[in-house]
PDB file of N, CA and C in Angstrom:
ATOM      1  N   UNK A   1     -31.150  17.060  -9.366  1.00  0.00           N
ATOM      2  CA  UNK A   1     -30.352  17.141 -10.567  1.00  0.00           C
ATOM      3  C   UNK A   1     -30.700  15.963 -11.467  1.00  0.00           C
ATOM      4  N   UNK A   2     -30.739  16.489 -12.597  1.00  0.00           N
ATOM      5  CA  UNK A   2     -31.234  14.995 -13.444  1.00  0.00           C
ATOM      6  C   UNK A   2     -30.882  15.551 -14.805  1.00  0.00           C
ATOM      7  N   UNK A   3     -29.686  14.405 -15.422  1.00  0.00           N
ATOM      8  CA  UNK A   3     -29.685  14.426 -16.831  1.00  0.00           C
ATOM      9  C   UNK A   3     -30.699  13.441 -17.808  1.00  0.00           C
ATOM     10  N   UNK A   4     -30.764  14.399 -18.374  1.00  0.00           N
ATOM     11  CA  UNK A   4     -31.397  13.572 -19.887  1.00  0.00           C
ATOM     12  C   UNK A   4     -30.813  12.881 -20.949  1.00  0.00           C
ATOM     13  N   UNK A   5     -30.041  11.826 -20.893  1.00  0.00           N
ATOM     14  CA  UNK A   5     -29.560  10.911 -22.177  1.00  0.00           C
ATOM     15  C   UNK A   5     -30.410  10.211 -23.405  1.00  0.00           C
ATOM     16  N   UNK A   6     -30.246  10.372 -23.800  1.00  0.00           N
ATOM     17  CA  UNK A   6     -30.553   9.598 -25.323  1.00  0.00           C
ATOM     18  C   UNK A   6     -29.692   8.921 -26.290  1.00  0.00           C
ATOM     19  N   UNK A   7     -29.715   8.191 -27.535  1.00  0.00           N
ATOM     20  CA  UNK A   7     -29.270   8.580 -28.448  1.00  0.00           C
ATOM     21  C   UNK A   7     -27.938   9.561 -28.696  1.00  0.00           C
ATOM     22  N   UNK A   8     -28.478  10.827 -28.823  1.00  0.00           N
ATOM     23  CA  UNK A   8     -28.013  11.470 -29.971  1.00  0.00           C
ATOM     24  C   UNK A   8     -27.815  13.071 -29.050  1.00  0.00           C
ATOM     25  N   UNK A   9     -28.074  13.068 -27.707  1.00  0.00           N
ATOM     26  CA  UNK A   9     -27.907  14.206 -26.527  1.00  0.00           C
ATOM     27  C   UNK A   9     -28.407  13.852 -25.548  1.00  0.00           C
ATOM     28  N   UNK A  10     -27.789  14.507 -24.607  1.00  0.00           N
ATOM     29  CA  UNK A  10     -27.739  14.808 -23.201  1.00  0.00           C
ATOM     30  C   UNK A  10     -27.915  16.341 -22.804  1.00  0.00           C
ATOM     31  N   UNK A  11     -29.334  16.445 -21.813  1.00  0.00           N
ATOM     32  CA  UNK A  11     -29.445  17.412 -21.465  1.00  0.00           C
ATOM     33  C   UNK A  11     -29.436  17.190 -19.925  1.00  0.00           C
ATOM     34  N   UNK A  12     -29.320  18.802 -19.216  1.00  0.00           N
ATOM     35  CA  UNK A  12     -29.492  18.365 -17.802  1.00  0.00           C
ATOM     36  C   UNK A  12     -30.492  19.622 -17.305  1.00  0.00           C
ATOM     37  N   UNK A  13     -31.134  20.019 -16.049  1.00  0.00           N
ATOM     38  CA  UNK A  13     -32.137  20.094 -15.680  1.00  0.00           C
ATOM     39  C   UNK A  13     -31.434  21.455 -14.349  1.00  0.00           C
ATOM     40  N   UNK A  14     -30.373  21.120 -14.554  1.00  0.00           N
ATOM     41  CA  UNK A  14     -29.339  22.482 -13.550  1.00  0.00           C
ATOM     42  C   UNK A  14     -28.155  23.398 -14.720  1.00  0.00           C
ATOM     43  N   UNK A  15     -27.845  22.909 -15.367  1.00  0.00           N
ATOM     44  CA  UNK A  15     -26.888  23.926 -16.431  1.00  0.00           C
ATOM     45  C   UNK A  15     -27.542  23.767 -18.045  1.00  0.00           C
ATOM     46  N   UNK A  16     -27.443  25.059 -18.553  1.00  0.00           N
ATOM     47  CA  UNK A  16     -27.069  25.022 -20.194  1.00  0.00           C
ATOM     48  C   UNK A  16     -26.353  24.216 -20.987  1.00  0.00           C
ATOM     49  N   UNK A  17     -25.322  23.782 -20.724  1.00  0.00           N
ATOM     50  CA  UNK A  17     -24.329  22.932 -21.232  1.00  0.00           C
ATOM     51  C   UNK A  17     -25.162  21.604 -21.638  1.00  0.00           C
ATOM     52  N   UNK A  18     -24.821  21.371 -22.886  1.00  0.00           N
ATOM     53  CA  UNK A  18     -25.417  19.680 -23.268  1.00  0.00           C
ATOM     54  C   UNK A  18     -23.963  19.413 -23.811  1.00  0.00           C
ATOM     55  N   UNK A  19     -24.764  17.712 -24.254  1.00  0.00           N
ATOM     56  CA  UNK A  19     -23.647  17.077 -25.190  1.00  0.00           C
ATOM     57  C   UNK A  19     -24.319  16.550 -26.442  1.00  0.00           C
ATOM     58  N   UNK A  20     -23.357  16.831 -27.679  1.00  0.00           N
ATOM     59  CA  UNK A  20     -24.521  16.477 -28.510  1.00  0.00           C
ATOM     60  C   UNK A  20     -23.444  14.942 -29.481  1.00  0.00           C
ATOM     61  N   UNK A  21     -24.223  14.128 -30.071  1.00  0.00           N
ATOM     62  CA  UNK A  21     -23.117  13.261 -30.933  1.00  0.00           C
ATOM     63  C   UNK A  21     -22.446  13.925 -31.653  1.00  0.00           C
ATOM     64  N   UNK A  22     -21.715  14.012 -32.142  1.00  0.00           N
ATOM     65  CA  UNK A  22     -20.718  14.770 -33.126  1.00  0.00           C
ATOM     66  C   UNK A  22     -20.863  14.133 -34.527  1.00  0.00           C
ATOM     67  N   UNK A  23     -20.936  15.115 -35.541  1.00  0.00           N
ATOM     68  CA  UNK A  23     -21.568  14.800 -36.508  1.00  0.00           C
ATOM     69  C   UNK A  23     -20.928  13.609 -37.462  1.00  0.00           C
ATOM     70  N   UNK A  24     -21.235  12.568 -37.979  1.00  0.00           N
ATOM     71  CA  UNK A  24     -20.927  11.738 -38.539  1.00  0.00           C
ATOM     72  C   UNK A  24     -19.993  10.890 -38.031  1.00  0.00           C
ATOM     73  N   UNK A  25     -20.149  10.741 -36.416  1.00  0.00           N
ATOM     74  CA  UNK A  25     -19.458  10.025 -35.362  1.00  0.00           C
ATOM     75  C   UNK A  25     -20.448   9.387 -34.873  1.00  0.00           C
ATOM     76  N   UNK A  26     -20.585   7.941 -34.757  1.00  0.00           N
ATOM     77  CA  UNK A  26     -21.621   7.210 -34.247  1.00  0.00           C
ATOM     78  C   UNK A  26     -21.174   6.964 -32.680  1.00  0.00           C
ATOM     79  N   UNK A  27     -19.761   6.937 -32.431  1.00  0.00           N
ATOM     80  CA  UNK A  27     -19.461   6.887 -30.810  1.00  0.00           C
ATOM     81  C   UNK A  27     -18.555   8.151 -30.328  1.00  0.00           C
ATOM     82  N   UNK A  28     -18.735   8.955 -30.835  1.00  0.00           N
ATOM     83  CA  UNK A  28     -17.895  10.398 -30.578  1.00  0.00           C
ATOM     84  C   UNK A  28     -19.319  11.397 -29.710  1.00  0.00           C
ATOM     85  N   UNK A  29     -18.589  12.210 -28.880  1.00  0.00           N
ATOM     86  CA  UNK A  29     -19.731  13.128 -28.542  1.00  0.00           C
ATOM     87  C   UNK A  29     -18.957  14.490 -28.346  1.00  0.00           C
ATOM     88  N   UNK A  30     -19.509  15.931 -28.427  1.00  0.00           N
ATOM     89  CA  UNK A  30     -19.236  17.212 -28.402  1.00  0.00           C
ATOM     90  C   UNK A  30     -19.885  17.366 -27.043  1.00  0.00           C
ATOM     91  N   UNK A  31     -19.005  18.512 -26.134  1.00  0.00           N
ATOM     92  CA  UNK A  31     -19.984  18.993 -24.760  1.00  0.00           C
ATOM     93  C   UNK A  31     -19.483  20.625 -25.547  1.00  0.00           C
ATOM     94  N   UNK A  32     -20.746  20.967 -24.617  1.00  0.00           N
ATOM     95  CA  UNK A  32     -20.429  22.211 -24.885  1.00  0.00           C
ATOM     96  C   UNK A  32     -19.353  23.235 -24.250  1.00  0.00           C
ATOM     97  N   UNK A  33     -19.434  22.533 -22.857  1.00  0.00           N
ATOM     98  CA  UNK A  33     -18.336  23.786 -22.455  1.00  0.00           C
ATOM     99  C   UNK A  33     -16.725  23.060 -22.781  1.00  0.00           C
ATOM    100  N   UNK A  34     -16.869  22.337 -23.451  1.00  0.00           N
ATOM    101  CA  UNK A  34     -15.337  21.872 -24.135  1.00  0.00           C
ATOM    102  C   UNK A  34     -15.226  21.413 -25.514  1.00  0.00           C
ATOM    103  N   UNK A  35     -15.078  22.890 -25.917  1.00  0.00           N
ATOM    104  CA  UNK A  35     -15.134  23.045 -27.229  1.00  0.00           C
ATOM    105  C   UNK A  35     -13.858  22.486 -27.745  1.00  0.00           C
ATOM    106  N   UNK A  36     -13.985  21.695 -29.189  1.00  0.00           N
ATOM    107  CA  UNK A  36     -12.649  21.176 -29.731  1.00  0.00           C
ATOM    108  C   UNK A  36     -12.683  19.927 -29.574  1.00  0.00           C
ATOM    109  N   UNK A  37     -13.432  19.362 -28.061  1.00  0.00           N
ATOM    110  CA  UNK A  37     -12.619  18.101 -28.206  1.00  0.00           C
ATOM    111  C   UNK A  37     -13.740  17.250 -28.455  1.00  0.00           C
ATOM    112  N   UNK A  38     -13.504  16.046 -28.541  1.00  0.00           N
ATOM    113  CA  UNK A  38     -15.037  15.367 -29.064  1.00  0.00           C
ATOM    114  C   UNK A  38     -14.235  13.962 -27.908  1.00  0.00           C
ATOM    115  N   UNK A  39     -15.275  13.374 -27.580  1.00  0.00           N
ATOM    116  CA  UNK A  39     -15.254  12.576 -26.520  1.00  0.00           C
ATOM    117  C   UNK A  39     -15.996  11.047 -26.879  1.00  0.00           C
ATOM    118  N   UNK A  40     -15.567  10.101 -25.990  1.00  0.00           N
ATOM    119  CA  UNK A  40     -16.250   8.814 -25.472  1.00  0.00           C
ATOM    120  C   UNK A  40     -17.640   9.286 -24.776  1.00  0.00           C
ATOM    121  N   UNK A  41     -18.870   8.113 -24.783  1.00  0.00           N
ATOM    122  CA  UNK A  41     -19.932   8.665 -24.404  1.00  0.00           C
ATOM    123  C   UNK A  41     -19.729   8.829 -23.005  1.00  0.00           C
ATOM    124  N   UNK A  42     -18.886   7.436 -22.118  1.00  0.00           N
ATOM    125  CA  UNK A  42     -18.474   8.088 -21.048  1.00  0.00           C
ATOM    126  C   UNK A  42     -18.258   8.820 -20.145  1.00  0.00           C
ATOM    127  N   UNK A  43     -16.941   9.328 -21.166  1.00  0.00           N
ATOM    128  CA  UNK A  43     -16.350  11.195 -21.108  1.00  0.00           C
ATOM    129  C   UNK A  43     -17.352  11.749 -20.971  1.00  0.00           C
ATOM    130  N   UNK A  44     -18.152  12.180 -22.129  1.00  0.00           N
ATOM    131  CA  UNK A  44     -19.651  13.297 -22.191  1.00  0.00           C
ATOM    132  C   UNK A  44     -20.232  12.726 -21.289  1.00  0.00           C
ATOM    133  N   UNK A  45     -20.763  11.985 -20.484  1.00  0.00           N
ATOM    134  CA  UNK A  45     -21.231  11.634 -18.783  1.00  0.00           C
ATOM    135  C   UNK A  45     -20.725  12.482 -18.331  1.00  0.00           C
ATOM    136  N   UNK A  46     -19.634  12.117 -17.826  1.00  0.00           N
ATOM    137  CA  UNK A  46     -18.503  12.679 -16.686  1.00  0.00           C
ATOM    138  C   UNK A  46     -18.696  14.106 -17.164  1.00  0.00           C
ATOM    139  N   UNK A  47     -18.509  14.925 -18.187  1.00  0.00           N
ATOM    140  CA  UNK A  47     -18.552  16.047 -18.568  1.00  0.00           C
ATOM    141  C   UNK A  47     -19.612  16.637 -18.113  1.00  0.00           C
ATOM    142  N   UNK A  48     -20.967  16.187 -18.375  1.00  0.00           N
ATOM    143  CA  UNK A  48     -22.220  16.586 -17.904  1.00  0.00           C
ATOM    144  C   UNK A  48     -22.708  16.710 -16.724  1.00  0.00           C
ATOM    145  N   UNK A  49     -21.577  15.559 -16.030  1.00  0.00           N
ATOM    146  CA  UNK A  49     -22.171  15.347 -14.211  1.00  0.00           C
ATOM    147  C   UNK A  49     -21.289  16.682 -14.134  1.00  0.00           C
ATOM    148  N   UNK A  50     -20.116  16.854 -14.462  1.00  0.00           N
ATOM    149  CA  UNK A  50     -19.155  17.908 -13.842  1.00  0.00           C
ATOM    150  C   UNK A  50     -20.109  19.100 -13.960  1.00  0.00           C
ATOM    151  N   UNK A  51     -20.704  19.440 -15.233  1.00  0.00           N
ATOM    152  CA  UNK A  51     -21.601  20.865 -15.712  1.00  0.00           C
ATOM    153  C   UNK A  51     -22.604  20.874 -14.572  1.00  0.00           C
ATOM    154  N   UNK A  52     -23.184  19.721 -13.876  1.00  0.00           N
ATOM    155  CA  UNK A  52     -24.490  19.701 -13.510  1.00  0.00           C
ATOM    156  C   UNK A  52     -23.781  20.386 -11.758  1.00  0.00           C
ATOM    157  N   UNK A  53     -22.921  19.794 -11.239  1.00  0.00           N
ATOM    158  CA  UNK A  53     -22.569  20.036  -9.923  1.00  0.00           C
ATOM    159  C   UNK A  53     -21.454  21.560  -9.785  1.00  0.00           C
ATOM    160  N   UNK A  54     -21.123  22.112 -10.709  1.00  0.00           N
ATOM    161  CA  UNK A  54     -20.974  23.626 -11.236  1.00  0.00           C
ATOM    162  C   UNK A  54     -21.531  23.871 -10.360  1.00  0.00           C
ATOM    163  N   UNK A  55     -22.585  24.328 -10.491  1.00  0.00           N
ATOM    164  CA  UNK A  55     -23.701  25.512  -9.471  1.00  0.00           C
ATOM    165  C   UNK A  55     -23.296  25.231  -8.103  1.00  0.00           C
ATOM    166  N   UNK A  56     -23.188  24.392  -7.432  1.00  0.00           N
ATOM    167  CA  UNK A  56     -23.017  24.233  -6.452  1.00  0.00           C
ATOM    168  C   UNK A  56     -22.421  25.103  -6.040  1.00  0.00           C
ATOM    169  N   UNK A  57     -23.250  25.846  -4.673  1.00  0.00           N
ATOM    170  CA  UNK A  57     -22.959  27.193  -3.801  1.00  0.00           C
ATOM    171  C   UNK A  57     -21.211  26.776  -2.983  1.00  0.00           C
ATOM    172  N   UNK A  58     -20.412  27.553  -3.441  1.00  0.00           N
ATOM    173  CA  UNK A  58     -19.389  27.763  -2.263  1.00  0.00           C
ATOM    174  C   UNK A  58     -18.447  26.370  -2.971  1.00  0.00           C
ATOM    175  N   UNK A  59     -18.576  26.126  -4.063  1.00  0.00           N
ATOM    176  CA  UNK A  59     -17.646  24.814  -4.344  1.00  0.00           C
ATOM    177  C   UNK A  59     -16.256  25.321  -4.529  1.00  0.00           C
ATOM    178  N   UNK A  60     -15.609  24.699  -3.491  1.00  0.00           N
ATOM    179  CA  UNK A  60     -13.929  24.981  -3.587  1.00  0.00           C
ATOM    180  C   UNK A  60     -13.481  23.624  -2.538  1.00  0.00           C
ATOM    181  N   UNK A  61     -12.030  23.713  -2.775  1.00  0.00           N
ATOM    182  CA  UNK A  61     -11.397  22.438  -1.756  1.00  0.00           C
ATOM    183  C   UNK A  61     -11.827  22.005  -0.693  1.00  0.00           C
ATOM    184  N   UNK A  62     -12.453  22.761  -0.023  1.00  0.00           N
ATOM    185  CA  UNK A  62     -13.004  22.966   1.641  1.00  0.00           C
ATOM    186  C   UNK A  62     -14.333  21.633   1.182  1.00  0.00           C
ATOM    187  N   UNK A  63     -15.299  21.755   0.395  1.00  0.00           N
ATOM    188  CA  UNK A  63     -16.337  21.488   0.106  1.00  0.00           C
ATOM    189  C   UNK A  63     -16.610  20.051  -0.011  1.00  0.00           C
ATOM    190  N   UNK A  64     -17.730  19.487   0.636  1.00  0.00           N
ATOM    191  CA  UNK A  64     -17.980  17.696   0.805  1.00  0.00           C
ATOM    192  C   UNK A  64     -17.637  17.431  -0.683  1.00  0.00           C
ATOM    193  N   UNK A  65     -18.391  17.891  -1.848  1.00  0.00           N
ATOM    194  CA  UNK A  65     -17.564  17.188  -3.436  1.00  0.00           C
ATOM    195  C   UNK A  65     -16.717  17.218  -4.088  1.00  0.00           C
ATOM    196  N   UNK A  66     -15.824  17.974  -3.141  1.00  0.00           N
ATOM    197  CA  UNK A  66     -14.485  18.303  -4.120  1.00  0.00           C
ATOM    198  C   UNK A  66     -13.547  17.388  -4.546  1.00  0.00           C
ATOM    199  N   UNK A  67     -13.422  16.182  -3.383  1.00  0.00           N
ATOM    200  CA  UNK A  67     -13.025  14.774  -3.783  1.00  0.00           C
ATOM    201  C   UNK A  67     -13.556  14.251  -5.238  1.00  0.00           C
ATOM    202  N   UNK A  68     -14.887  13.926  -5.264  1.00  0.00           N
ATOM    203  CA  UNK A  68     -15.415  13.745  -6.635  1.00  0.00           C
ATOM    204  C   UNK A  68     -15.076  14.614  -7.770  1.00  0.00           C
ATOM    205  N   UNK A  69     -15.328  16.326  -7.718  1.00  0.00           N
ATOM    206  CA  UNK A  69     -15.032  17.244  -8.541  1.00  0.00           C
ATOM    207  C   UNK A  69     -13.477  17.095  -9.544  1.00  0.00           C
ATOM    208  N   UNK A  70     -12.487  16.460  -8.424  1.00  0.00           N
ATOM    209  CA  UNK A  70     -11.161  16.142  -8.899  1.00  0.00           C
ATOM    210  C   UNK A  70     -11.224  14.990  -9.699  1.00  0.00           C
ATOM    211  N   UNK A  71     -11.786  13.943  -9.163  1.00  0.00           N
ATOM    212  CA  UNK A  71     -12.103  12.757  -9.971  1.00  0.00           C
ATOM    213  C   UNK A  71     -12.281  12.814 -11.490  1.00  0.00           C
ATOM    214  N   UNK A  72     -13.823  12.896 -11.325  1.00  0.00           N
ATOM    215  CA  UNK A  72     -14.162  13.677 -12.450  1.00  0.00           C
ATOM    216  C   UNK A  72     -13.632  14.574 -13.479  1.00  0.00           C
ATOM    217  N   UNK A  73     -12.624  15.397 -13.185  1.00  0.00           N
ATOM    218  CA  UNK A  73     -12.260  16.358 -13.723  1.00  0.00           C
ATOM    219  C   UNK A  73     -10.859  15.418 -14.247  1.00  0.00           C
ATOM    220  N   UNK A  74     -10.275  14.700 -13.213  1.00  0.00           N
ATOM    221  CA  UNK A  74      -9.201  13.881 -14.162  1.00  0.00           C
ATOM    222  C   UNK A  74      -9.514  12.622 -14.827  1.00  0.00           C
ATOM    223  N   UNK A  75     -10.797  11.843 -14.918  1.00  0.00           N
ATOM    224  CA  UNK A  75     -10.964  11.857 -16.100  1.00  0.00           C
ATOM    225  C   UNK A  75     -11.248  12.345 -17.452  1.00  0.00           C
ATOM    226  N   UNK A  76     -10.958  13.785 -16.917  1.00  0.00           N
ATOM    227  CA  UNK A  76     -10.995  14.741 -18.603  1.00  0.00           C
ATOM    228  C   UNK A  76      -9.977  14.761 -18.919  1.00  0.00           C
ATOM    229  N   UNK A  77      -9.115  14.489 -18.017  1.00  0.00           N
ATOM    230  CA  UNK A  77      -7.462  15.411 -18.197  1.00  0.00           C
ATOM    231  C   UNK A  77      -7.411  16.832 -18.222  1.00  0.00           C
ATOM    232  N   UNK A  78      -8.420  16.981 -16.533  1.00  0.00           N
ATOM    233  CA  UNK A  78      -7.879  18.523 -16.284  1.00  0.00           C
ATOM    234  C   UNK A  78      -8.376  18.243 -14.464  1.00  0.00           C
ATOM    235  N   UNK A  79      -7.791  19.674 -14.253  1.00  0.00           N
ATOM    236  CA  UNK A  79      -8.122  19.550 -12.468  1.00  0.00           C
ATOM    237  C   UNK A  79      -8.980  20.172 -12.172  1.00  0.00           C
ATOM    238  N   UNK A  80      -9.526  20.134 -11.428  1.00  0.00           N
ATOM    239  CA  UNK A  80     -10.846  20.567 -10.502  1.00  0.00           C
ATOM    240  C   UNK A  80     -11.131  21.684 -10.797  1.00  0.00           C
ATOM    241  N   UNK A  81     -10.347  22.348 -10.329  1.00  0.00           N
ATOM    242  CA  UNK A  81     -10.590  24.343 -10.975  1.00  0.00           C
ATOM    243  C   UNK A  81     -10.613  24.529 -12.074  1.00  0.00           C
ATOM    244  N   UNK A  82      -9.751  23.623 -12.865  1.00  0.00           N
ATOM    245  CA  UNK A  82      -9.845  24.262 -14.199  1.00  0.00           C
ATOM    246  C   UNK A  82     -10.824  23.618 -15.192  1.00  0.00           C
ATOM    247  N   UNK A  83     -11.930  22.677 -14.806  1.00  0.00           N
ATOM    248  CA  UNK A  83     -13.103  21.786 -15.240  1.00  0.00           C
ATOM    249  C   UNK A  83     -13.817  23.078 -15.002  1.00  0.00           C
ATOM    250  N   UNK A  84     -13.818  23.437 -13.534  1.00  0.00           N
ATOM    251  CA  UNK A  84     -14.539  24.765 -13.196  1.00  0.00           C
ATOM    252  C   UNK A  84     -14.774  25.716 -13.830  1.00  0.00           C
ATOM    253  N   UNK A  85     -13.763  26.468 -13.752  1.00  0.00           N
ATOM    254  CA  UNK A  85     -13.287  27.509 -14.617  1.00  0.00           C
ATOM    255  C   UNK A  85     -14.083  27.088 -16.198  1.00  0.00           C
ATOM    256  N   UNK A  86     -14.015  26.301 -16.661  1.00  0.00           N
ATOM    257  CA  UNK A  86     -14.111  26.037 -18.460  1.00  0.00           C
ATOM    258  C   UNK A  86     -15.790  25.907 -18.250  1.00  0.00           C
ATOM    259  N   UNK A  87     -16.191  25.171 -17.081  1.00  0.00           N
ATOM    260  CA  UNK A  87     -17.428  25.429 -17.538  1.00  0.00           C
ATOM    261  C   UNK A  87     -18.635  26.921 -17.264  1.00  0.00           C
ATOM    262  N   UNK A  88     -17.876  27.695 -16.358  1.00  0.00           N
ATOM    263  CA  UNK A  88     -18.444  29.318 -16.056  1.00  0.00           C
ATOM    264  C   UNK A  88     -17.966  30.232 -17.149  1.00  0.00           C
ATOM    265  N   UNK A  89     -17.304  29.435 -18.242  1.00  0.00           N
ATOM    266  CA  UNK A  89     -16.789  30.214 -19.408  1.00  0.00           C
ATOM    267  C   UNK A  89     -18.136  30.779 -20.427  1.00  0.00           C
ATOM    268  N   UNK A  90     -18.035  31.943 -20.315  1.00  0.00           N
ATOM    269  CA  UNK A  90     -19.428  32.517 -21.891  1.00  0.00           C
ATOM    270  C   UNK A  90     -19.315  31.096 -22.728  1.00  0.00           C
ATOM    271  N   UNK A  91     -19.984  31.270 -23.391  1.00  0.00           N
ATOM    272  CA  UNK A  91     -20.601  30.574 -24.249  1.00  0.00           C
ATOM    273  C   UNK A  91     -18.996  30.814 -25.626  1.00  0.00           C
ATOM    274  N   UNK A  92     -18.483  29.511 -25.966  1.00  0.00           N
ATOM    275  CA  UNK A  92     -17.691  29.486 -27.210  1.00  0.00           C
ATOM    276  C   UNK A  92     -18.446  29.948 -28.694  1.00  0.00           C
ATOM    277  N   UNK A  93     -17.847  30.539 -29.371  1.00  0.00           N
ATOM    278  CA  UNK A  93     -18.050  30.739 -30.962  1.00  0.00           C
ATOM    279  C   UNK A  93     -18.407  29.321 -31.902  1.00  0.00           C
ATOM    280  N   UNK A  94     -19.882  29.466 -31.827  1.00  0.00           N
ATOM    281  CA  UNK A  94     -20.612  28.309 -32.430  1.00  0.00           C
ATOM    282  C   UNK A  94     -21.097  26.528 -31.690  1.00  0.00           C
ATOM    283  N   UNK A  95     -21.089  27.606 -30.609  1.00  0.00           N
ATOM    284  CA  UNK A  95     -21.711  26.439 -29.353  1.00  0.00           C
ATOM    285  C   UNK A  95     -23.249  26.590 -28.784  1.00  0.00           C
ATOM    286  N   UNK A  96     -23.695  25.847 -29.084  1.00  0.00           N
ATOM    287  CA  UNK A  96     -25.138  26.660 -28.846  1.00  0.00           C
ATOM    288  C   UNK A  96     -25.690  25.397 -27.723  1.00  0.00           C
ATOM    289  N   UNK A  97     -26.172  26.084 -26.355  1.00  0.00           N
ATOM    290  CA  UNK A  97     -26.788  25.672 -25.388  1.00  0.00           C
ATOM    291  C   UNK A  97     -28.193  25.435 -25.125  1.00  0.00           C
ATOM    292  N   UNK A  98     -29.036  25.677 -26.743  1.00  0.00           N
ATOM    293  CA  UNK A  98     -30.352  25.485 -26.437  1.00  0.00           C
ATOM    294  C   UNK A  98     -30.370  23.741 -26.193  1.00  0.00           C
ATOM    295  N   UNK A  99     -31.641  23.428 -25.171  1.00  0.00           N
ATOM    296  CA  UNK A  99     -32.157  22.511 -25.289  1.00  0.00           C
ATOM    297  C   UNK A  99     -33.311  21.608 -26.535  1.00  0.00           C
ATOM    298  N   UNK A 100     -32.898  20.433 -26.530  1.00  0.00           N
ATOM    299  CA  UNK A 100     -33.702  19.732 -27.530  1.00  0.00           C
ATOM    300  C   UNK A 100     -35.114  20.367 -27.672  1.00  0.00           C
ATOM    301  N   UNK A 101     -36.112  20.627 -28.603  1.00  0.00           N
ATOM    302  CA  UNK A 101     -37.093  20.766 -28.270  1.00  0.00           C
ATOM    303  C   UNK A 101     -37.645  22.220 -28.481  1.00  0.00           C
ATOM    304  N   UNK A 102     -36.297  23.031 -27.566  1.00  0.00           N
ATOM    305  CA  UNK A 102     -37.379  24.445 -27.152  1.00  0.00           C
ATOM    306  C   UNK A 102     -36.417  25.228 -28.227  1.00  0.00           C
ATOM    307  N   UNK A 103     -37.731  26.251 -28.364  1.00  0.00           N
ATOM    308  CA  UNK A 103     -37.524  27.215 -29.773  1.00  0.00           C
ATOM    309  C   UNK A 103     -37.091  28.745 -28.642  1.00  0.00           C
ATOM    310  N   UNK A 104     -36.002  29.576 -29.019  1.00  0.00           N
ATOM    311  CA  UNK A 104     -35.787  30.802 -28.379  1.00  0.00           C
ATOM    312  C   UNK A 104     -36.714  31.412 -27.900  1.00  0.00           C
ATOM    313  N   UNK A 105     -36.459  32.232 -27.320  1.00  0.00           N
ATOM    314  CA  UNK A 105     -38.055  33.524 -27.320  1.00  0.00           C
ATOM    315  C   UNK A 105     -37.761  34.668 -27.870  1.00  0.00           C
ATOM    316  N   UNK A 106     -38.710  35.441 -28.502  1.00  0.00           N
ATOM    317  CA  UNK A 106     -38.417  36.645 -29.384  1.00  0.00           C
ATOM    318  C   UNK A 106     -38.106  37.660 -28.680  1.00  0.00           C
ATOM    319  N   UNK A 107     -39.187  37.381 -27.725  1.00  0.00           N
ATOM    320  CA  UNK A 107     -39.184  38.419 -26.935  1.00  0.00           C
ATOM    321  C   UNK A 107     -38.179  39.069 -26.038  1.00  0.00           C
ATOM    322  N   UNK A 108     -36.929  37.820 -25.567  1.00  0.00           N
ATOM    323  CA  UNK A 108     -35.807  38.097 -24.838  1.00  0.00           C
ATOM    324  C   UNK A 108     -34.618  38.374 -25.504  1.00  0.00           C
ATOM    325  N   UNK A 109     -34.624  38.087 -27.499  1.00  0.00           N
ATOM    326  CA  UNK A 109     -33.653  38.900 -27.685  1.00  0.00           C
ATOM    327  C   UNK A 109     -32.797  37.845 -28.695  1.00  0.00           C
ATOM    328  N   UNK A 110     -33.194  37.017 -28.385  1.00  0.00           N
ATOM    329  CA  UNK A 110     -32.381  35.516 -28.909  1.00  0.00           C
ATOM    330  C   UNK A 110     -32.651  34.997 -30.226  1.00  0.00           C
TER     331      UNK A 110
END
């Protein structure tokens, strides 16, 4: 798993979800799967580690990260499932998950 920080975004290398600066905010940041709120760069860390460990097969209470997952998730000011939950959410109205760099493909529709 490996995020990409910069500047001005964060990408990661296991989910869609980035964070991008928020526009005309020099210490504010936007994630994608939490639309609305704009964050500490921090926060957008924590946000991104949470997006990145998502995938993780079989993640529920039972599971070695779920200790962390809670952590994490209350520094958003939300709980474990529901960090979860928000980030397996479709894609929000005017959130866009491309990565820095790469142009759509025609061919798939996008």
């Amino acid at each position: 798993m490996t995020l990409t920080i910069n500047d001005t975004a964060m990408t990661s290398d296991q989910t869609a979800h980035t964070a991008r600066q928020a526009p005309g905010h020099q210490n504010l940041w936007q994630v994608s799967w939490l639309p609305g709120r704009v964050l500490d760069r921090n926060s957008a860390i924590t946000a991104m580690v949470l997006a990145d460990h998502a995938r993780e097969p079989d993640l529920n209470e039972r599971h070695r990260l779920w200790s962390f997952i809670e952590s994490w998730a209350a520094e958003l000011g939300l709980t474990g499932s529901d960090a979860l939950d928000q980030v397996s959410q479709p894609d929000a109205p005017g959130q866009q998950h491309d990565r820095e760099g790469e142009q759509p493909d025609p061919e798939a529709g996008q």
